[in-house]
Protein backbone atom coordinates (compact mmCIF):
# COMPACT_ATOMS: atom_id res chain seq x y z
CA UNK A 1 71.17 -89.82 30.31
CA UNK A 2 72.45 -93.32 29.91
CA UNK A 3 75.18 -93.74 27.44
CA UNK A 4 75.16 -96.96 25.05
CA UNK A 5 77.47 -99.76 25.86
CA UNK A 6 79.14 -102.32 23.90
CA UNK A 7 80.39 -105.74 25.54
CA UNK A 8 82.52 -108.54 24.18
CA UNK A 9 81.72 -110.79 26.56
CA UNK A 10 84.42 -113.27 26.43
CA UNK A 11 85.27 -116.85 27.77
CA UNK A 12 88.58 -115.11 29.00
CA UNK A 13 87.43 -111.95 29.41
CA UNK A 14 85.34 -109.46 29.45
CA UNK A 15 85.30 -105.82 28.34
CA UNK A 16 83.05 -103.10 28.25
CA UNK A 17 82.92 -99.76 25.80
CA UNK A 18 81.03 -96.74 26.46
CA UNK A 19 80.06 -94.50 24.21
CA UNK A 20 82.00 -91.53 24.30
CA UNK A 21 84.54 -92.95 26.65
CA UNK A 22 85.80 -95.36 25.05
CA UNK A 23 86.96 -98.63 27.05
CA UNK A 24 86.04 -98.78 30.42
CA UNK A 25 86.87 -101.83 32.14
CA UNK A 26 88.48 -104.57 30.83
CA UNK A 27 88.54 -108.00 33.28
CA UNK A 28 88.42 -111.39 33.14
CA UNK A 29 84.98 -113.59 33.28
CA UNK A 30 85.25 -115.24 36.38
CA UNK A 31 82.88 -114.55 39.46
CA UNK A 32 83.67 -115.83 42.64
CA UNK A 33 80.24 -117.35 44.87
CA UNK A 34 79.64 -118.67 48.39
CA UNK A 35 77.96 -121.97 47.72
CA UNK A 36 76.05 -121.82 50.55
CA UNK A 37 74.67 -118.14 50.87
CA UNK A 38 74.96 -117.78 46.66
CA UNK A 39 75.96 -114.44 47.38
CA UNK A 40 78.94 -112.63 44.56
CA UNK A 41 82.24 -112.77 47.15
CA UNK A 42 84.45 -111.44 44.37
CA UNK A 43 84.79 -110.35 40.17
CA UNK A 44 87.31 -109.77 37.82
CA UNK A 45 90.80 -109.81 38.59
CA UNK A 46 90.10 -110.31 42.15
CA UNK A 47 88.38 -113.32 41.81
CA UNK A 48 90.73 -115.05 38.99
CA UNK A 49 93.35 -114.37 42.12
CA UNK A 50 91.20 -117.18 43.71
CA UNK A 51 90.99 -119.90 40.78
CA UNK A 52 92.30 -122.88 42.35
CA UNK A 53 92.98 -121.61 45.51
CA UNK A 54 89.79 -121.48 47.57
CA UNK A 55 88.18 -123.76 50.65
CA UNK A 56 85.32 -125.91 49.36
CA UNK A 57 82.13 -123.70 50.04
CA UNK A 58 84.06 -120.81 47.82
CA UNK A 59 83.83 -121.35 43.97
CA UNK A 60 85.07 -118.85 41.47
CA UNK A 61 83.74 -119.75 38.03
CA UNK A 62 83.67 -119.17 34.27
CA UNK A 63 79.85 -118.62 33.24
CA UNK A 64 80.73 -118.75 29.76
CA UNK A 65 82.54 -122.31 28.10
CA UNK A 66 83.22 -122.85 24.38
CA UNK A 67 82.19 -119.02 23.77
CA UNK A 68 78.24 -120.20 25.77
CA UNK A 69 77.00 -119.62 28.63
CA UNK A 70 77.32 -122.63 31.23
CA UNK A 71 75.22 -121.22 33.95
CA UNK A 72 72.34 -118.83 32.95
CA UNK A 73 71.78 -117.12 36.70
CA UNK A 74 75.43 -116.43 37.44
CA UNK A 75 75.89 -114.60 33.77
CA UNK A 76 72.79 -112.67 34.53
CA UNK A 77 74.36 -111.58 37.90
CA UNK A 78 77.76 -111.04 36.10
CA UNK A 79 76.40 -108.75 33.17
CA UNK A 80 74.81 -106.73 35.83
CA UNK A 81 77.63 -106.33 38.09
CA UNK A 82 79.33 -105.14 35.33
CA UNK A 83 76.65 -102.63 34.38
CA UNK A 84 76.75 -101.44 37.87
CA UNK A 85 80.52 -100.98 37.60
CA UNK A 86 80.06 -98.83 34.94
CA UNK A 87 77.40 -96.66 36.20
CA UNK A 88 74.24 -98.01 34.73
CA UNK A 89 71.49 -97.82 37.87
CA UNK A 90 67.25 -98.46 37.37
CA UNK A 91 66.83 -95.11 36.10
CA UNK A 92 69.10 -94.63 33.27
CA UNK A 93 68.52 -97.96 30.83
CA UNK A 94 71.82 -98.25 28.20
CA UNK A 95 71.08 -99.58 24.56
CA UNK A 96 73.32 -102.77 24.41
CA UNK A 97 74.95 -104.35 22.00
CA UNK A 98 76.84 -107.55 22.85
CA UNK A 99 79.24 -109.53 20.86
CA UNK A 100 78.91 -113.10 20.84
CA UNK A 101 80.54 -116.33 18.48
CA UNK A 102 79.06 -116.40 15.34
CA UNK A 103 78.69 -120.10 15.71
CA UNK A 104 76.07 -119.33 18.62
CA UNK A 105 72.95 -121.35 18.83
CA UNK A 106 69.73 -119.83 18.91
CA UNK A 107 69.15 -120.46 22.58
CA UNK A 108 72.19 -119.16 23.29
CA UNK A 109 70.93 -116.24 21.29
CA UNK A 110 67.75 -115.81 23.85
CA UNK A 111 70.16 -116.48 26.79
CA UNK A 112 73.10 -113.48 26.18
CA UNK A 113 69.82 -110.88 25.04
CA UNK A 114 67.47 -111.99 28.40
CA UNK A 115 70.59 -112.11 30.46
CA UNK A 116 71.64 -108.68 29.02
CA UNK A 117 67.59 -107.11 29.51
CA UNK A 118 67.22 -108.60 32.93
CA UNK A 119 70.96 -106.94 34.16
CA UNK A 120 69.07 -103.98 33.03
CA UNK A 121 69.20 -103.01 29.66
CA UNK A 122 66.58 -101.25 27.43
CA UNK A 123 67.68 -103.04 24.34
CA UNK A 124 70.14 -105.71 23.73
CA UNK A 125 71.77 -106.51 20.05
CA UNK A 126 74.01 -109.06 19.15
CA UNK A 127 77.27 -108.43 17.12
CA UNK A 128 78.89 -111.50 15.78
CA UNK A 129 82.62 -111.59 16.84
CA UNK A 130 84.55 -111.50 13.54
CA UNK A 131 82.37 -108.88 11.91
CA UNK A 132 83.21 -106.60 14.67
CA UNK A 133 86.81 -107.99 14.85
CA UNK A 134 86.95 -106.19 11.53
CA UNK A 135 84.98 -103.00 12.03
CA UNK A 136 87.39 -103.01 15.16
CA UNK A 137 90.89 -103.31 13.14
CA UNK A 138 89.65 -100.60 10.27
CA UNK A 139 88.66 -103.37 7.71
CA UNK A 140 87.69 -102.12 4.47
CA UNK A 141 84.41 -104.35 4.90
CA UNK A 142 81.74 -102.28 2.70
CA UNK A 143 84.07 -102.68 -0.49
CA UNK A 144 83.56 -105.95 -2.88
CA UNK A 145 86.91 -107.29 -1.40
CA UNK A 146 87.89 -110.10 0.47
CA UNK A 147 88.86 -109.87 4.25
CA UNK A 148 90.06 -112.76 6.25
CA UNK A 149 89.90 -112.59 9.96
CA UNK A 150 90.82 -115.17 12.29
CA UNK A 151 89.83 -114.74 16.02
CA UNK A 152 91.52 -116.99 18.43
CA UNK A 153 89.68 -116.39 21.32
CA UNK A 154 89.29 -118.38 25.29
CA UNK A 155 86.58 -121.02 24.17
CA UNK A 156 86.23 -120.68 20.44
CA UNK A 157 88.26 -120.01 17.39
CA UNK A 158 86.26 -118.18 14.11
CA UNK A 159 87.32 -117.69 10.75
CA UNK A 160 85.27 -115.48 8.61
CA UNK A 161 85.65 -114.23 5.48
CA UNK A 162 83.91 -110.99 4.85
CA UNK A 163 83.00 -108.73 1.45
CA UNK A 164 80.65 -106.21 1.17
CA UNK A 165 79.03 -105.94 4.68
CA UNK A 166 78.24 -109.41 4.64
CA UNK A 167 80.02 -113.09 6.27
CA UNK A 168 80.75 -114.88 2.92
CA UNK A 169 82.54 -117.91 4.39
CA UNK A 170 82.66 -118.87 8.00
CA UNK A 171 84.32 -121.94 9.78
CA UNK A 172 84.27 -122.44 14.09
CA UNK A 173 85.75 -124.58 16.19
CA UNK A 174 85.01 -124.56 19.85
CA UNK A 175 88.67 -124.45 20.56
CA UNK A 176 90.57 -122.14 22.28
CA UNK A 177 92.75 -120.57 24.10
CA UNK A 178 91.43 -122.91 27.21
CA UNK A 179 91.89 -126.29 25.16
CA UNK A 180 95.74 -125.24 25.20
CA UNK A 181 96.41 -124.81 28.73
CA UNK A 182 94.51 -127.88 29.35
CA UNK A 183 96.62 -129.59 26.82
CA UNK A 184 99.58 -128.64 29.15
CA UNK A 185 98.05 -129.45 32.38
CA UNK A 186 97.41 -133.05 30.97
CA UNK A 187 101.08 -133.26 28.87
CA UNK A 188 102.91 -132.39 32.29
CA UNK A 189 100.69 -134.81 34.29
CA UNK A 190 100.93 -137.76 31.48
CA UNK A 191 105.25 -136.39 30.68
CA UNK A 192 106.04 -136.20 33.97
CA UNK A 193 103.23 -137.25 36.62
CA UNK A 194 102.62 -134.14 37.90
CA UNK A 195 99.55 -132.09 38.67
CA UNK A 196 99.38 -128.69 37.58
CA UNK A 197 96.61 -125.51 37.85
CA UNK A 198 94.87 -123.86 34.95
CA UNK A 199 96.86 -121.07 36.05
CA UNK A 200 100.31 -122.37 35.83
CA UNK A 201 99.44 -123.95 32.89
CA UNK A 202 98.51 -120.28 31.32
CA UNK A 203 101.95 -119.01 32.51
CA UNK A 204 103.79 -121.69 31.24
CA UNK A 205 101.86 -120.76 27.72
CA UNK A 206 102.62 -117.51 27.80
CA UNK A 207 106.12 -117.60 28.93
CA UNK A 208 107.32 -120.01 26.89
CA UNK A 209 104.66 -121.65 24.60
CA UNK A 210 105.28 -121.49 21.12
CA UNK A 211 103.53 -122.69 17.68
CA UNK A 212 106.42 -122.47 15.42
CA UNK A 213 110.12 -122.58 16.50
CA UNK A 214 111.39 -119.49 17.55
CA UNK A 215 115.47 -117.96 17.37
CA UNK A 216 114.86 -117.06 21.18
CA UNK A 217 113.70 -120.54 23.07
CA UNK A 218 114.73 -120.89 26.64
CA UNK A 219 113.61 -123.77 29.43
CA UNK A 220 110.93 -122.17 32.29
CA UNK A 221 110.88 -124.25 36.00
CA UNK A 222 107.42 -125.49 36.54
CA UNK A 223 106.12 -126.92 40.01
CA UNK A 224 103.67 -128.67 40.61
CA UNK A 225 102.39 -131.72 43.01
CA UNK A 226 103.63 -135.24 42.46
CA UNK A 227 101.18 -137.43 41.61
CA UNK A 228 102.85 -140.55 43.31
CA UNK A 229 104.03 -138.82 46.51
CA UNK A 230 101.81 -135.92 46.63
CA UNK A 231 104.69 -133.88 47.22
CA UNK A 232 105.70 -130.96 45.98
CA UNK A 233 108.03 -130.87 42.77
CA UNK A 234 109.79 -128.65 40.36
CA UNK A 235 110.26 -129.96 36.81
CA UNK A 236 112.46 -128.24 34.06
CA UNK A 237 110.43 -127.97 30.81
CA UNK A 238 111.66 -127.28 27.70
CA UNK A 239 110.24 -124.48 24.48
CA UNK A 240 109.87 -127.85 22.32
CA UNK A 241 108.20 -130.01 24.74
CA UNK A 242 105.26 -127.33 25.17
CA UNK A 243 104.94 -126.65 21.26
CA UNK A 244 104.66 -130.77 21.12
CA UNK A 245 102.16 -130.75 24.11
CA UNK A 246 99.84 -128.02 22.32
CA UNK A 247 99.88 -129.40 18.89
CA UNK A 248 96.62 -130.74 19.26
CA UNK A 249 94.79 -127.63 19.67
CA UNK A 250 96.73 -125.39 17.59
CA UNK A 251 96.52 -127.72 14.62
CA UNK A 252 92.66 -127.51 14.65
CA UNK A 253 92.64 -123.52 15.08
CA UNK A 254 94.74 -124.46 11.56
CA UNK A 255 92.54 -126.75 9.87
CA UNK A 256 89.43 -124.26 10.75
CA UNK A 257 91.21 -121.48 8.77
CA UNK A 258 92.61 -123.95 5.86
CA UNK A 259 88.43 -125.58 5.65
CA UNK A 260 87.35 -121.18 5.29
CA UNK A 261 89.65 -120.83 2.78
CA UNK A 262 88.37 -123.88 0.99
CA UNK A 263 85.17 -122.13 1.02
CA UNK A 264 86.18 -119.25 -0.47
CA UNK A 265 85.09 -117.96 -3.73
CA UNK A 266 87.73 -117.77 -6.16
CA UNK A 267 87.66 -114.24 -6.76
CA UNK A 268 87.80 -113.56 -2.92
CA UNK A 269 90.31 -116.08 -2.49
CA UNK A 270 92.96 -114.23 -4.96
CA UNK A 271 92.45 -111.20 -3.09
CA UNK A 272 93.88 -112.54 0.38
CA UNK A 273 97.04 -112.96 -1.25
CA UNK A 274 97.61 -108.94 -1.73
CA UNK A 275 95.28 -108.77 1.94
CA UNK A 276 96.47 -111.59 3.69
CA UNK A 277 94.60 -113.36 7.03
CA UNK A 278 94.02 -110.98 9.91
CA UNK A 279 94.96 -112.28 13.44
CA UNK A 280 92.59 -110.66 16.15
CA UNK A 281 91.60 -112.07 19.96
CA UNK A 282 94.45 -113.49 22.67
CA UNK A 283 95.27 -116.73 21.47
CA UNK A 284 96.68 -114.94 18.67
CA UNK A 285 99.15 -113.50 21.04
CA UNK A 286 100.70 -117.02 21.26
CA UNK A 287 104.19 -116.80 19.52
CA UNK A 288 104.85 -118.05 15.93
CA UNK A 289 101.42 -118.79 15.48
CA UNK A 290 101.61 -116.08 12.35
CA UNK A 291 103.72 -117.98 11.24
CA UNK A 292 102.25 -121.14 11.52
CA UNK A 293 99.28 -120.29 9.73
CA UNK A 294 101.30 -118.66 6.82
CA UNK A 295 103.30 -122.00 6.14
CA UNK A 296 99.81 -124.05 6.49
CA UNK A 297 97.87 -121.38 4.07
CA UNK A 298 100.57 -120.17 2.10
CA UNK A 299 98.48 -116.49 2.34
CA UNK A 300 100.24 -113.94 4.49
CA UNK A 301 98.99 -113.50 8.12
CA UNK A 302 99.21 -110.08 10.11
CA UNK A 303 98.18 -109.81 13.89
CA UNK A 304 96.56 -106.62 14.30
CA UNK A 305 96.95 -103.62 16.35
CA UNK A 306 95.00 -104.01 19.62
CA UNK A 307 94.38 -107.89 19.22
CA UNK A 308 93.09 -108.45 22.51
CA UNK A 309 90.47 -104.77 22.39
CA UNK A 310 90.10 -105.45 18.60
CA UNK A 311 86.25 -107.09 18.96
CA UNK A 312 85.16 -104.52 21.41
CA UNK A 313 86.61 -101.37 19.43
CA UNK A 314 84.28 -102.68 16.49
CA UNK A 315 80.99 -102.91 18.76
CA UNK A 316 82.05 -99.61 20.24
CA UNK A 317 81.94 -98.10 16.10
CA UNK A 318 78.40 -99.47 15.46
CA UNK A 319 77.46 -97.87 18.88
CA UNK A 320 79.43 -94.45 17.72
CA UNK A 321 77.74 -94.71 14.53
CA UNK A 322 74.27 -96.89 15.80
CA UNK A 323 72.02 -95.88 12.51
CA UNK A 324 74.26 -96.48 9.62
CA UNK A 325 75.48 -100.21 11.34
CA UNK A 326 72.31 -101.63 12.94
CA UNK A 327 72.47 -103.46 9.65
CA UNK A 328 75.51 -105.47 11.48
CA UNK A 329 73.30 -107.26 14.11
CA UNK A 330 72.14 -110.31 14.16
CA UNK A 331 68.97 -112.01 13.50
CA UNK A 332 67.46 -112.53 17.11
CA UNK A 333 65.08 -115.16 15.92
């Protein structure tokens, strides 16, 4: 018998709940192709080991950018390898349900649900991110109250403020995650002249990227290859110098959240005080960026439990619990 499946497929990553079992793999959205056979070399964590580091006829790619999907065929091939990985075959057909930006387009709509039936699915629903962000932290999103959740994710940021079942405000920015390690890799290059990866710019983030000033700042060594020379070089860069670098980015994730609130009704909008803003998705793993958004908002902001499983816990409820939340989907038209 096949067993339902939720999927948050991500610009980051990508992870998959199954009914009953809970989460079942959890790996990052890159698929790594020979360019001249167009045959799958790699997935996962094995092929984000190759970002950057392959010979020319070897690309490992992102089929999703900005929260969309880039390349249609490769997504398709992605969505099923993950199926396979999970134990879906021809003869036992899962019920789907997917969880995509809520600032999707409708032929992005068509693309995730064909992708998803053509991978071999019997029926594919779509879940917009920050409604299941807040089925997924234990919301109280039935009730005629207002619930702010922010979700920071790879290519897009959403802010959505939800009462009674329903979105009631939304605001999102195709900025993520992404736009801040690529705010490194050019701050280093224009700083200091030196080129950097996508994923030394991601360690430099997470070791010591900041959005607010922290008590515990320390300098990280960063190498990289001269741009002059073409040498190798090792620069020493600095807590302050990366929060200036990402400001950019990080400042429009804050302006999205500050344009929802605008939005707001004014009964809703008294209740975030008592609620405050819920954090959910990795980019809201980024240090003092709580607090950043409090002192922007002036409303209290908690990062939840499981940020980074948050979305996919809240498709795996409406799979748990598939009659009472079909109501959650969205719209295919």
């Amino acid at each position: 018998m096949a067993r339902d499946l939720a999927i948050d497929l991500g610009t980051a990553n990508t992870l998959v709940y199954e009914r009953g079992s809970g989460i079942v793999l959890n790996e990052p959205s890159v698929i790594a192709l020979n360019s001249r056979t167009q045959d799958v070399l790699a997935m996962g964590h094995e092929a984000w080991q190759m970002i950057g580091r392959t010979p020319s006829y070897i690309v490992a790619v992102r089929p999703l950018r900005k929260g969309a999907i880039t390349d249609f065929e490769v997504t398709q091939r992605m969505i099923r390898l993950l199926m396979q990985r999970v134990g879906v075959s021809r003869f036992n057909r899962p019920r789907v349900v997917i969880c995509v930006p809520s600032a999707i387009t409708a032929v992005e709509k068509r693309a995730v649900t064909e992708a998803a039936r053509r991978a071999g699915a019997a029926e594919a629903h779509l879940l917009e991110q920050p409604m299941a962000a807040a089925i997924g932290a234990g919301l109280p999103i039935h009730e005629p109250l207002g619930n702010m959740v922010v979700d920071i994710g790879g290519g897009t940021s959403e802010v959505a403020l939800i009462s009674l079942g329903g979105v009631v405000a939304l605001e999102a920015v195709r900025v993520g995650s992404f736009d801040i390690d690529a705010a490194i890799q050019t701050w280093v290059r224009r700083e200091y002249g030196i080129a950097i990866g996508e994923r030394t710019a991601e360690e430099i983030k997470v070791t010591i990227g900041s959005a607010w000033p922290t008590d515990d700042e320390f300098a990280a060594e960063v190498r990289g290859r001269e741009l002059m020379s073409g040498l190798p070089k090792t620069v020493v860069l600095t807590a302050a110098e990366v929060r200036d670098a990402i400001d950019e980015p990080v400042s429009a994730m804050a302006e999205a959240v500050v344009t929802c609130l605008g939005q707001a009704p004014a009964e809703l909008a008294q209740d975030l005080i008592g609620q405050g803003i819920h954090l959910v998705g990795g980019g809201a793993l980024l240090r003092g960026f709580d607090q950043r958004l409090s002192n922007d908002t002036a409303v209290p902001v908690n990062l939840v439990d499981a940020p980074l499983e948050c979305v996919v816990l809240g498709a795996g409820h409406c799979i748990e619990a598939y009659d009472q939340l079909r109501a959650m989907f969205m719209d295919e038209r």
